[in-house]
N, C-alpha and C. Protein backbone atom coordinates (compact mmCIF):
# COMPACT_ATOMS: atom_id res chain seq x y z
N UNK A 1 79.02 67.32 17.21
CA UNK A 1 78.73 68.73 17.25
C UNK A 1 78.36 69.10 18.68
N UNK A 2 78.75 69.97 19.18
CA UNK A 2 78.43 70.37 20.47
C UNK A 2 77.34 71.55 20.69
N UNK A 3 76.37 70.79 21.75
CA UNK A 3 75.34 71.84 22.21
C UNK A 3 74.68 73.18 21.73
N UNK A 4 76.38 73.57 21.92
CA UNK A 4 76.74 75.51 22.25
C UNK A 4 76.19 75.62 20.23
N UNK A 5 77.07 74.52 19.52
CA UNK A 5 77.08 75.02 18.07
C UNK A 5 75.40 75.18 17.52
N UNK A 6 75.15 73.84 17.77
CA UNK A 6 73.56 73.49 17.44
C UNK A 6 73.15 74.17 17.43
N UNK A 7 72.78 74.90 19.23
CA UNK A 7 71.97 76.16 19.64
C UNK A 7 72.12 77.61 18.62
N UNK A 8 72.95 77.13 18.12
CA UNK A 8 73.86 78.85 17.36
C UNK A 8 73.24 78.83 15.96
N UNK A 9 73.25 77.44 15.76
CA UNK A 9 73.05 77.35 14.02
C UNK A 9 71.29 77.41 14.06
N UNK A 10 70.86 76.76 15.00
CA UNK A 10 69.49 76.91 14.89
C UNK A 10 69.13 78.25 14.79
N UNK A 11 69.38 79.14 15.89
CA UNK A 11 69.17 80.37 15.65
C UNK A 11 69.54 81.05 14.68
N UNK A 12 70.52 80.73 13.82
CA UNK A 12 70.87 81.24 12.49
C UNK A 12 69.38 80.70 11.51
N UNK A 13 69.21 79.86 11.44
CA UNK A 13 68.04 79.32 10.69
C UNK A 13 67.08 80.34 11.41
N UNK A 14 66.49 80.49 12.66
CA UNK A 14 65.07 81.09 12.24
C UNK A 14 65.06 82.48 12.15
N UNK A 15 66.90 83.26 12.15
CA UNK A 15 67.11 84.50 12.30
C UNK A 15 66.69 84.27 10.65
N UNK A 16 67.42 83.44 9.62
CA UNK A 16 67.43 83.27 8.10
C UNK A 16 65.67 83.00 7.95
N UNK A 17 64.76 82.49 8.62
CA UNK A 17 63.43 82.44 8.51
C UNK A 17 63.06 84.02 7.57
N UNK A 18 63.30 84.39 9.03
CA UNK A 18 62.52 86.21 8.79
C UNK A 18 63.30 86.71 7.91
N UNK A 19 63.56 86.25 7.04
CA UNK A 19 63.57 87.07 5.43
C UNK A 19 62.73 86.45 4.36
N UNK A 20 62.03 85.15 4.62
CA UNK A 20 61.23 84.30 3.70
C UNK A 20 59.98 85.40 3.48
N UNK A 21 59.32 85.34 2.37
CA UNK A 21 58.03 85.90 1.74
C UNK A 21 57.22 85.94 2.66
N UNK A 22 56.18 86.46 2.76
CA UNK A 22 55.18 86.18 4.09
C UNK A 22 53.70 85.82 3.44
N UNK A 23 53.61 85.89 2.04
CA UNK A 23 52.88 84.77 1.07
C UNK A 23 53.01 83.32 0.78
N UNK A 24 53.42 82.82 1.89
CA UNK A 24 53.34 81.24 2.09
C UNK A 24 52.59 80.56 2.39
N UNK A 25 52.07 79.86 1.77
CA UNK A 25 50.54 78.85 1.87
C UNK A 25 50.80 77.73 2.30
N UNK A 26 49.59 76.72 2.53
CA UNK A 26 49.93 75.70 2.84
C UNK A 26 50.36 74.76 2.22
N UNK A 27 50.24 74.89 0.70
CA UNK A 27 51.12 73.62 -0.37
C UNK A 27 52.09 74.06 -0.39
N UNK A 28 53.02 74.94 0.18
CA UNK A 28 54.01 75.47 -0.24
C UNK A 28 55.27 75.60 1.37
N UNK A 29 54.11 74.68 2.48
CA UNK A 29 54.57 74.16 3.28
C UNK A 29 56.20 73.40 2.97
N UNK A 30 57.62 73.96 3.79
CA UNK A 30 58.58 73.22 3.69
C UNK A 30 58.71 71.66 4.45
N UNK A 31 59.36 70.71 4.18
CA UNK A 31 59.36 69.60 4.63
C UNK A 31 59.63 69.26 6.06
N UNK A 32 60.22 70.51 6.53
CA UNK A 32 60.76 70.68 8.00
C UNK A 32 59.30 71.36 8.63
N UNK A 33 58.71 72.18 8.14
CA UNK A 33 57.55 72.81 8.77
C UNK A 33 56.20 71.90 8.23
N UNK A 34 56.09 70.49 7.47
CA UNK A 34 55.34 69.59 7.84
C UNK A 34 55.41 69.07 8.79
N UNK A 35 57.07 68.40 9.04
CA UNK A 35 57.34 67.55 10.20
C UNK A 35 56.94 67.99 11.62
N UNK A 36 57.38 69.69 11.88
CA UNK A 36 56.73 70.20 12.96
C UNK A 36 55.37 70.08 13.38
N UNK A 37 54.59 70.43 11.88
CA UNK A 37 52.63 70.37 11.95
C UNK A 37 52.63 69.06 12.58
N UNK A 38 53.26 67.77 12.27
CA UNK A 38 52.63 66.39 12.67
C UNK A 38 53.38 66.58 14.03
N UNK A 39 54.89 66.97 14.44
CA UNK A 39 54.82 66.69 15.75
C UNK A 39 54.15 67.41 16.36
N UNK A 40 53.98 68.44 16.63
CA UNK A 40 52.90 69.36 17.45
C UNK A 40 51.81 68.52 17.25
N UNK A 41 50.88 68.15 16.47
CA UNK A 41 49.96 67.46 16.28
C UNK A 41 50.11 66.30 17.30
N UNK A 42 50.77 65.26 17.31
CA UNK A 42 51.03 64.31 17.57
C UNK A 42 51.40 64.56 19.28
N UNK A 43 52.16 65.26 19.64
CA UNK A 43 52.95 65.62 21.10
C UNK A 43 51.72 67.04 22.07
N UNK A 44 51.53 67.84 21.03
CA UNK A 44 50.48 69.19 21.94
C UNK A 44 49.01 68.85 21.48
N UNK A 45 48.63 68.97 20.68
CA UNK A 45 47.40 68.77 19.98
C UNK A 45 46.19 68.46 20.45
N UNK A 46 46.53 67.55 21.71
CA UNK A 46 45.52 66.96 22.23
C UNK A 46 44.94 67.95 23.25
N UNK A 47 45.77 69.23 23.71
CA UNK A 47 45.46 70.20 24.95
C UNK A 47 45.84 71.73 23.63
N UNK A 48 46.38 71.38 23.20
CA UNK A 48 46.62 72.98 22.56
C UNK A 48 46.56 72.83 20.89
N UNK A 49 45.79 74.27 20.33
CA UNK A 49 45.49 74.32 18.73
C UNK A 49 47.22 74.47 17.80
N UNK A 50 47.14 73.97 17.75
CA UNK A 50 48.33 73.95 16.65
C UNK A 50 47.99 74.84 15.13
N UNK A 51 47.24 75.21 14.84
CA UNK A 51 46.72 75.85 13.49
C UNK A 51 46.64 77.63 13.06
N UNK A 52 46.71 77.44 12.84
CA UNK A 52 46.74 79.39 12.30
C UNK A 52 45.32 79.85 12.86
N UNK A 53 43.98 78.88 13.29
CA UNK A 53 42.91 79.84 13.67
C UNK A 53 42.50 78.93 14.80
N UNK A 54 41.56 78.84 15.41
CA UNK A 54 40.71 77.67 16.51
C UNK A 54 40.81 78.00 17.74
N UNK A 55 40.51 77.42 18.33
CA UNK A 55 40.30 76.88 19.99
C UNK A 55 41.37 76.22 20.30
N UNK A 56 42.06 76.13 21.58
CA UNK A 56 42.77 74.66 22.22
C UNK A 56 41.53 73.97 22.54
N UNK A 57 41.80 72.51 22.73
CA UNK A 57 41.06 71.75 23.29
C UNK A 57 41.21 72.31 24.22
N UNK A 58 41.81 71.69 24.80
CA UNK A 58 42.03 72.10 26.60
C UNK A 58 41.78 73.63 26.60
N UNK A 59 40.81 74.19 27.48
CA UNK A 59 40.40 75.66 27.75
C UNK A 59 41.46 76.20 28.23
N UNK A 60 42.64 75.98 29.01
CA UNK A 60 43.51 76.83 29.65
C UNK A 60 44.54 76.84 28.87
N UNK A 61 44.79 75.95 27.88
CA UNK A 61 45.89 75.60 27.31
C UNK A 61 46.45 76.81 26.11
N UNK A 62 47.01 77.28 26.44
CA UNK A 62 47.22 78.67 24.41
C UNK A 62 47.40 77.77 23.79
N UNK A 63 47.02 78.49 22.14
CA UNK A 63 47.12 77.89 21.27
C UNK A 63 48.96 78.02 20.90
N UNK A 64 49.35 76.92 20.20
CA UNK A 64 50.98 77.01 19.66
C UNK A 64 51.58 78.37 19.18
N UNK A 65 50.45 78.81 18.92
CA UNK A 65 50.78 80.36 17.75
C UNK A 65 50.62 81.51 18.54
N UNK A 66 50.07 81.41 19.70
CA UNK A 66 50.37 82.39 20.86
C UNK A 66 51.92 82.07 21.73
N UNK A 67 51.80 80.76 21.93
CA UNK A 67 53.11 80.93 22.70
C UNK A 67 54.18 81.10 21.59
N UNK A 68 54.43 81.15 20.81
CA UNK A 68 55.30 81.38 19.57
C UNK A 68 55.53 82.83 19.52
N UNK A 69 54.32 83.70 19.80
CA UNK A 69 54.21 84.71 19.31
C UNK A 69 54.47 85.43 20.70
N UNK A 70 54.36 84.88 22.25
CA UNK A 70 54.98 85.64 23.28
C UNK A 70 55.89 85.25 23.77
N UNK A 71 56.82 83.97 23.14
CA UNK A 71 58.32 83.78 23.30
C UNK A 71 59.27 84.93 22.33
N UNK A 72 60.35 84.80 23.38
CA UNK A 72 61.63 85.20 22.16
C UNK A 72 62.05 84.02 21.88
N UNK A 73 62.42 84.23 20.37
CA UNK A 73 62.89 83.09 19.49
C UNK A 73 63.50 82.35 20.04
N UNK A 74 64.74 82.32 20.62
CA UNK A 74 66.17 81.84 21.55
C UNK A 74 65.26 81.30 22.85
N UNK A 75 64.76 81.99 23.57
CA UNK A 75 64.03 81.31 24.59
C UNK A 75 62.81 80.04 24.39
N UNK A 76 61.79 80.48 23.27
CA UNK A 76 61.19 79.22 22.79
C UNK A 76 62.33 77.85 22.60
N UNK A 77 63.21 78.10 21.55
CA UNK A 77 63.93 76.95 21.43
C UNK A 77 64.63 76.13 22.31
N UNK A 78 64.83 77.24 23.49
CA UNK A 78 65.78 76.69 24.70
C UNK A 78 64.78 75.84 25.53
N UNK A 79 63.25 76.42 25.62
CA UNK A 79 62.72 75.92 26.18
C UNK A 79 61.88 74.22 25.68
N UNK A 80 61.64 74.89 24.48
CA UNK A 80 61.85 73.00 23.33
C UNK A 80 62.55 72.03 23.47
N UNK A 81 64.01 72.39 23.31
CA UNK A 81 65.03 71.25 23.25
C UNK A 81 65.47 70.98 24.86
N UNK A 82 65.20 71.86 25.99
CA UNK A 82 65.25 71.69 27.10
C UNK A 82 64.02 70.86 27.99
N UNK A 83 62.75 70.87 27.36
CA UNK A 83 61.71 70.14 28.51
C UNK A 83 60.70 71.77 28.22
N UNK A 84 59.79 71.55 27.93
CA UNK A 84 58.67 72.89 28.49
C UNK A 84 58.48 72.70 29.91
N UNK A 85 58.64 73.76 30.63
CA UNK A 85 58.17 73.53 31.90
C UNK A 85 56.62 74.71 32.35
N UNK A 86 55.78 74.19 32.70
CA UNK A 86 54.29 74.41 32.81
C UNK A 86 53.97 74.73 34.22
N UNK A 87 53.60 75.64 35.00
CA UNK A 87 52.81 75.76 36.02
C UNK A 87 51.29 74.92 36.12
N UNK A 88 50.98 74.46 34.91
CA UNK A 88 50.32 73.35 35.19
C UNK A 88 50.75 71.82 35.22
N UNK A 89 50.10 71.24 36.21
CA UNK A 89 51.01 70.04 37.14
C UNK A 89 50.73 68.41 35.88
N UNK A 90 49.37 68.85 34.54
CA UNK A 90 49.13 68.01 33.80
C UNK A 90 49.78 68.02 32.84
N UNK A 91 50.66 68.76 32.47
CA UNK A 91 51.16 69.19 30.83
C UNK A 91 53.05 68.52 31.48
N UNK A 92 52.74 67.19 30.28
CA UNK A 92 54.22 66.36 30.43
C UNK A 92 55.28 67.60 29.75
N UNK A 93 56.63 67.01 30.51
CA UNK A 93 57.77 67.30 29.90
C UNK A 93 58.12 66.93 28.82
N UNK A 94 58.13 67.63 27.91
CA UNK A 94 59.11 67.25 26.40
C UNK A 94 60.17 67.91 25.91
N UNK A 95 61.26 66.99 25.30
CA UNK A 95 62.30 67.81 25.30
C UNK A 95 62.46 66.58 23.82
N UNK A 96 61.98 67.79 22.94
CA UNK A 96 62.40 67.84 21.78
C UNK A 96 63.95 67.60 20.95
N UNK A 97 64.21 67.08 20.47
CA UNK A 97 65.60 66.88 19.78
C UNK A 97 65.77 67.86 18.76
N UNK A 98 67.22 68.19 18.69
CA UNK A 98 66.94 69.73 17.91
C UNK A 98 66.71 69.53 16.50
N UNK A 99 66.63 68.45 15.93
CA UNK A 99 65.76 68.47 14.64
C UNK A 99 64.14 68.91 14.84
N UNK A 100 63.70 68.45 16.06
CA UNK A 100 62.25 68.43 15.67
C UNK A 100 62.02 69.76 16.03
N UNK A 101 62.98 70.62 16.83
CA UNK A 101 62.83 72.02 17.47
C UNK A 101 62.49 72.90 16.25
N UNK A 102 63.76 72.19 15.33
CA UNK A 102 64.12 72.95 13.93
C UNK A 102 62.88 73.08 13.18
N UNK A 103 62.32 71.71 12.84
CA UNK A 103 60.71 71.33 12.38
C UNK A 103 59.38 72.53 13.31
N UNK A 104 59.56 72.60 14.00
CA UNK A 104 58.51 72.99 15.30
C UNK A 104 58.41 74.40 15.07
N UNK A 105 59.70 74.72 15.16
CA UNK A 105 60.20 76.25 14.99
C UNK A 105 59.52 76.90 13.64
N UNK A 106 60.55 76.27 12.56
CA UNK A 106 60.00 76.30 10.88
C UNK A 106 57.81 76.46 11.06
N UNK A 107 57.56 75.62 11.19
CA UNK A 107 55.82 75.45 11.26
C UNK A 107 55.57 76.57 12.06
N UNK A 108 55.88 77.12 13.25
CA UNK A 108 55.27 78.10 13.46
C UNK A 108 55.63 79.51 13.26
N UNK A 109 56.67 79.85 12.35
CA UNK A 109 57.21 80.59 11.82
C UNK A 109 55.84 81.02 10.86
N UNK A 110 55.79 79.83 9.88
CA UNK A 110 55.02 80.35 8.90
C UNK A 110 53.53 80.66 9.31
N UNK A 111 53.07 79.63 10.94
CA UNK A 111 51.90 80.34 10.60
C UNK A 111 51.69 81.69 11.51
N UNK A 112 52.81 82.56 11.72
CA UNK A 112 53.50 83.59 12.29
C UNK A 112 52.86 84.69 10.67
N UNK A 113 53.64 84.38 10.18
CA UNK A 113 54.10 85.48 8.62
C UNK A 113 52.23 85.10 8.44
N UNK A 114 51.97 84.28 8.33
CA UNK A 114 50.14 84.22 7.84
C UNK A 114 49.01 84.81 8.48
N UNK A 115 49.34 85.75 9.68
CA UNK A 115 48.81 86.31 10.49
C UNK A 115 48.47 87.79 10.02
């Protein structure tokens, strides 16, 4: 599958997101938007809040659900599966594989609609 398609279909998925209920809880978490909770957990977590309410650890760091919420969709993902790039010189490069984008995306979708 090439790049160009991936990029296309993903965005079809989180364009297909924003029609889901916006009464979605957390048992009712999809299997793709667990996988995101643990990678964010696992990859940001340690400098930024991953959760629908809190603090980042790290004081400078936004929480996941702000930068979610001041990306455009297409640009978050580009910037996922591409490397985040940070004006701060401590925050590693990650470049997500577009499953986990898909996962990443999904999780903060919902805790988007829970707002």
């Amino acid at each position: 599958m090439s790049g160009r398609f991936k990029f296309r279909a993903l965005g079809l998925f989180v364009g297909l997101l924003s029609c889901w209920p916006t009464n979605v809880d957390a048992a009712n978490l999809s299997k793709a938007a667990q996988r995101g909770r643990t990678i964010l957990q696992e990859r940001c977590g340690r400098c930024h809040a991953i959760k629908s309410v809190g603090e980042s650890p790290l004081e400078n760091a936004p929480p996941m659900r702000d930068i979610y919420a001041r990306f455009n969709r297409r640009e978050l993902q580009a910037e996922l599966s591409e490397g985040m790039v940070s004006k701060h010189r401590d925050m590693p490069q990650i470049e997500f594989s577009d499953e986990d984008v898909y996962a990443i995306m999904s999780y903060l979708y919902i805790l988007a609609v829970r707002k």
